[in-house]
C-alpha atoms as a PDB file:
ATOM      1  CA  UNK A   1      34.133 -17.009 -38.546  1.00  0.00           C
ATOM      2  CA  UNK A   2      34.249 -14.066 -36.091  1.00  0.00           C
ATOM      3  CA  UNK A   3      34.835 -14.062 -32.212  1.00  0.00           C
ATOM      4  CA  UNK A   4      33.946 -11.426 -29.946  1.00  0.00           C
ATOM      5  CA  UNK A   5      35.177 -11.063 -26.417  1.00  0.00           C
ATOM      6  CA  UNK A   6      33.509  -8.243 -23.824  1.00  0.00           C
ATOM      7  CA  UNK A   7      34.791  -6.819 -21.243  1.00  0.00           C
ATOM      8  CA  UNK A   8      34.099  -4.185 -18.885  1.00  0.00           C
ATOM      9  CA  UNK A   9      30.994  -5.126 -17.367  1.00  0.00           C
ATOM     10  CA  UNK A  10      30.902  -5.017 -13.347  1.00  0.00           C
ATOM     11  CA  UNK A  11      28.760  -3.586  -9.913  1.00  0.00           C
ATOM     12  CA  UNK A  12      28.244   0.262 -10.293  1.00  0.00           C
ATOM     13  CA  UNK A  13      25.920   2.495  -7.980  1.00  0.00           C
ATOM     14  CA  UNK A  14      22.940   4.159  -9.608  1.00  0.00           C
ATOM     15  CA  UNK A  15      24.151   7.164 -11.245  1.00  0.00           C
ATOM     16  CA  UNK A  16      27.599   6.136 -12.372  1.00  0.00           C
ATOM     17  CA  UNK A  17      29.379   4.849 -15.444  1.00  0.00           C
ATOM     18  CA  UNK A  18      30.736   1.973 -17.177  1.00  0.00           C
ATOM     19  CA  UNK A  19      32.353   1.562 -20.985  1.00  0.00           C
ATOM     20  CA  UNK A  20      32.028  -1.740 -22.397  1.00  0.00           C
ATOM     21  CA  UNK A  21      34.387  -3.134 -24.771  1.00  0.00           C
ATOM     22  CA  UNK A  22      34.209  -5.449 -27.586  1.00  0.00           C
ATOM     23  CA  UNK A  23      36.913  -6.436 -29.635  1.00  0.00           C
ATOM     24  CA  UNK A  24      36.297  -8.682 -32.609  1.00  0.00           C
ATOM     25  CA  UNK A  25      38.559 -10.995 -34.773  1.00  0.00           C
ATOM     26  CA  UNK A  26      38.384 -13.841 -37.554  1.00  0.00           C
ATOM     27  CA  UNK A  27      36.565 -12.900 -40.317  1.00  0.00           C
ATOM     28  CA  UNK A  28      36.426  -9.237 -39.866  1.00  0.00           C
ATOM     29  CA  UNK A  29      36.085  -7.840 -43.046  1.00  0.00           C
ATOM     30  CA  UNK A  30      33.185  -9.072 -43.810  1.00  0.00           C
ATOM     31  CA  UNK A  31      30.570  -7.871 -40.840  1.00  0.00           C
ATOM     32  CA  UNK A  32      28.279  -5.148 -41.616  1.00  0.00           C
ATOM     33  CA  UNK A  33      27.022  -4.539 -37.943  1.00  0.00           C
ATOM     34  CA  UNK A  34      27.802  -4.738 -34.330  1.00  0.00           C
ATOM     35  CA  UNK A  35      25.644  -3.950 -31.683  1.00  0.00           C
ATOM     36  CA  UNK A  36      24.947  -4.658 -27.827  1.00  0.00           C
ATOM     37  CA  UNK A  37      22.012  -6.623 -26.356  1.00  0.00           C
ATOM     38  CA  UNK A  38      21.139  -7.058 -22.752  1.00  0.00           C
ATOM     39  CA  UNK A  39      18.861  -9.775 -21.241  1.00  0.00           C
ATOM     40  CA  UNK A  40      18.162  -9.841 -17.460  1.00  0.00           C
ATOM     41  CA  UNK A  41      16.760 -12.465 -15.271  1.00  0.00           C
ATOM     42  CA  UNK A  42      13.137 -13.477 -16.326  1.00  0.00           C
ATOM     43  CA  UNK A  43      13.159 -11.509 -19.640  1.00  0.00           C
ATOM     44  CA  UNK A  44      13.806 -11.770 -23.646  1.00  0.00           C
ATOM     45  CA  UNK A  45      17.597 -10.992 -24.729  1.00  0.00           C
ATOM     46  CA  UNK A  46      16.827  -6.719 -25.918  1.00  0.00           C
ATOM     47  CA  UNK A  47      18.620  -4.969 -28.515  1.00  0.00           C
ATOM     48  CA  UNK A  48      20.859  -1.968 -26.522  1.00  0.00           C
ATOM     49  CA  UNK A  49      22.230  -0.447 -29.384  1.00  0.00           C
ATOM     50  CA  UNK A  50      23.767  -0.916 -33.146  1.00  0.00           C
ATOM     51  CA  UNK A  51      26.042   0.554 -35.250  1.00  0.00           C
ATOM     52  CA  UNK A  52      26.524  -0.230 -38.917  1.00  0.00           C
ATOM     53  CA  UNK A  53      29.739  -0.204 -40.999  1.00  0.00           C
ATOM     54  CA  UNK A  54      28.721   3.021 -42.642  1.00  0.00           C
ATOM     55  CA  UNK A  55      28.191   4.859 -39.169  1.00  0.00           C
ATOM     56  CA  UNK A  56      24.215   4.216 -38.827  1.00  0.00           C
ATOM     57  CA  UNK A  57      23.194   3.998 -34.976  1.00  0.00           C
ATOM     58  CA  UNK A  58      20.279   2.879 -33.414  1.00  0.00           C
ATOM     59  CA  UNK A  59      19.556   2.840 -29.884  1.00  0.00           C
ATOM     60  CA  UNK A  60      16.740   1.662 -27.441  1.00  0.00           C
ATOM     61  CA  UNK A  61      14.614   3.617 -26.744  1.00  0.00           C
ATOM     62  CA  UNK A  62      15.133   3.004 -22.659  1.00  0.00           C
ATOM     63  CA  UNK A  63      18.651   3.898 -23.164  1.00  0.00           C
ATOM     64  CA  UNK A  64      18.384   7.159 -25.293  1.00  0.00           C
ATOM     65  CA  UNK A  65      20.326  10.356 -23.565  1.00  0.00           C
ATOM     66  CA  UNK A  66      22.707   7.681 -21.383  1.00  0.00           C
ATOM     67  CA  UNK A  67      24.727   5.294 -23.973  1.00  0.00           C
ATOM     68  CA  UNK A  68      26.603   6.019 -26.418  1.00  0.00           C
ATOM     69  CA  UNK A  69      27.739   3.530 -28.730  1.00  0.00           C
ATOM     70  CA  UNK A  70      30.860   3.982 -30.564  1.00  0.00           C
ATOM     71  CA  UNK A  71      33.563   2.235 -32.799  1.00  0.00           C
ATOM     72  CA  UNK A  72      37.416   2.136 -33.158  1.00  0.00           C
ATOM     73  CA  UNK A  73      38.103   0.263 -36.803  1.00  0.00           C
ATOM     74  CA  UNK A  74      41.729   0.520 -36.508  1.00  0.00           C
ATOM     75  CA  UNK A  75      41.424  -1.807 -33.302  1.00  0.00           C
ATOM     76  CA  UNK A  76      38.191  -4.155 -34.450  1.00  0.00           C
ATOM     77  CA  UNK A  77      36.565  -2.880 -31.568  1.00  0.00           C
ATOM     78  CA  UNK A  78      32.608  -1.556 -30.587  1.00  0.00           C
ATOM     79  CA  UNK A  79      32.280   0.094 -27.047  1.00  0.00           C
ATOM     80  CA  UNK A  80      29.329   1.394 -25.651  1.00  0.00           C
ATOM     81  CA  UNK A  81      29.531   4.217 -23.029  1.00  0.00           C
ATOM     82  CA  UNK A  82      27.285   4.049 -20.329  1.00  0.00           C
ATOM     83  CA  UNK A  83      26.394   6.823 -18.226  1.00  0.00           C
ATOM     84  CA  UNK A  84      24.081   7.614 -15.774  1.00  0.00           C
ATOM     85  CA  UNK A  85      22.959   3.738 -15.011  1.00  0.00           C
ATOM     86  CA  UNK A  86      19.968   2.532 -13.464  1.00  0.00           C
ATOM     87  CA  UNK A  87      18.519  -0.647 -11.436  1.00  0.00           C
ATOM     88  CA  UNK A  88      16.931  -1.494 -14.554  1.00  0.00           C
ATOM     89  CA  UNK A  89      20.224  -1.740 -16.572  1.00  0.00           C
ATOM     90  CA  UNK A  90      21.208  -4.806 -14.896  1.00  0.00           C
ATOM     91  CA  UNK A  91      21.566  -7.429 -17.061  1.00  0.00           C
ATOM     92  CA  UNK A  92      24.172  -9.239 -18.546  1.00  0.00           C
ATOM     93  CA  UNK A  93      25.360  -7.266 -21.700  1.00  0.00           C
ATOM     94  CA  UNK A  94      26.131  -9.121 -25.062  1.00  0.00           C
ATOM     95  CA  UNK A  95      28.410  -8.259 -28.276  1.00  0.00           C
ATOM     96  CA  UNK A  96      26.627  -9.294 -31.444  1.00  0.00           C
ATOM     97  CA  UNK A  97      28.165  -9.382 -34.869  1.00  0.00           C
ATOM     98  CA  UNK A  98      26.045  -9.496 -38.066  1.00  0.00           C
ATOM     99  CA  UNK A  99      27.746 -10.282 -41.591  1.00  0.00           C
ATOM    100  CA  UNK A 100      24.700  -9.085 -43.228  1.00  0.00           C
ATOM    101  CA  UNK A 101      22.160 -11.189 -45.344  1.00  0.00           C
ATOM    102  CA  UNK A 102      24.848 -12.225 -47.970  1.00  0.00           C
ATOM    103  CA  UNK A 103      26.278 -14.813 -45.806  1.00  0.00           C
ATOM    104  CA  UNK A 104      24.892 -17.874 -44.626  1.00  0.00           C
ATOM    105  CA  UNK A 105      22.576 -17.926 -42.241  1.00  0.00           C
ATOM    106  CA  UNK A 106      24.461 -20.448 -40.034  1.00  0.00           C
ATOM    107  CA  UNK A 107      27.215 -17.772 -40.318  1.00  0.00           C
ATOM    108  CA  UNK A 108      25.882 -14.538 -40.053  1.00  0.00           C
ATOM    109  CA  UNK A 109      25.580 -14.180 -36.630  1.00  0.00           C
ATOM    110  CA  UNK A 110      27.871 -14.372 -33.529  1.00  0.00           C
ATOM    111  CA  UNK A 111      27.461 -13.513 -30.417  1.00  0.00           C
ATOM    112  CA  UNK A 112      30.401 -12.592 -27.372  1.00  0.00           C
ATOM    113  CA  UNK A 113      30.380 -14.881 -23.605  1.00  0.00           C
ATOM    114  CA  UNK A 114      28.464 -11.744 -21.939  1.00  0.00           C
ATOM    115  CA  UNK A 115      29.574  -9.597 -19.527  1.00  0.00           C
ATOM    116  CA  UNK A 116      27.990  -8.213 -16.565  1.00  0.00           C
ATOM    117  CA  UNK A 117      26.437  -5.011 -15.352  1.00  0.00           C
ATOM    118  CA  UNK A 118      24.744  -4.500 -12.108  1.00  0.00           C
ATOM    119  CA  UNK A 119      23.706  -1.751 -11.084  1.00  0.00           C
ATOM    120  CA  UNK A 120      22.830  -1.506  -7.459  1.00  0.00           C
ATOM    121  CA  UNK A 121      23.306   0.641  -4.502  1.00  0.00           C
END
């Protein structure tokens, strides 16, 4: 069992900055990957960003040049740094945790409350 709780999120102008947190706990050890995903009103939950246990990162394209995802192991923690925000970044921002195809699949998964982020001037 993991649990993930985000925090962070809030109402930014265009241009400006937020770092989202996400710290994790439970079954730590065992999650290969934690990444962010974003769904705003009217559209499909998006993958943000992802970064593996061994360091791999993947980003959206949309996002590319502004966040920066990042991890702190000694805290159980993912952030993701985000810079230079638009309109189109609102959404509300999720923590995912993946435990990687070894586990169960009614247990691989988890997922954080969501937090968040509008942008707007």
């Amino acid at each position: 069992q993991v649990q993930l709780v985000e925090s962070g999120g809030g109402l930014v102008q265009p241009g400006g900055s937020l770092r989202l947190s996400c710290a994790a706990s439970g079954t730590i050890f065992s999650i290969y990957a934690m990444g962010w995903y974003r769904q705003a009103p009217g559209k499909q939950r998006e993958l943000v960003a992802t970064i593996t246990s061994g360091g791999r990162i993947n980003y959206a394209d949309s996002v590319k040049g502004r966040f920066t995802i990042s991890r702190d192991n000694a805290k159980n923690t993912v952030y993701l740094q985000m810079n230079s925000l638009k309109p189109e970044d609102t959404a509300v921002y999720y923590c995912n945790a993946d435990r990687g195809v070894g586990v169960v699949p009614g247990l691989r998964n988890y997922w954080g409350q969501g937090t968040q982020v509008t942008v707007s001037s």
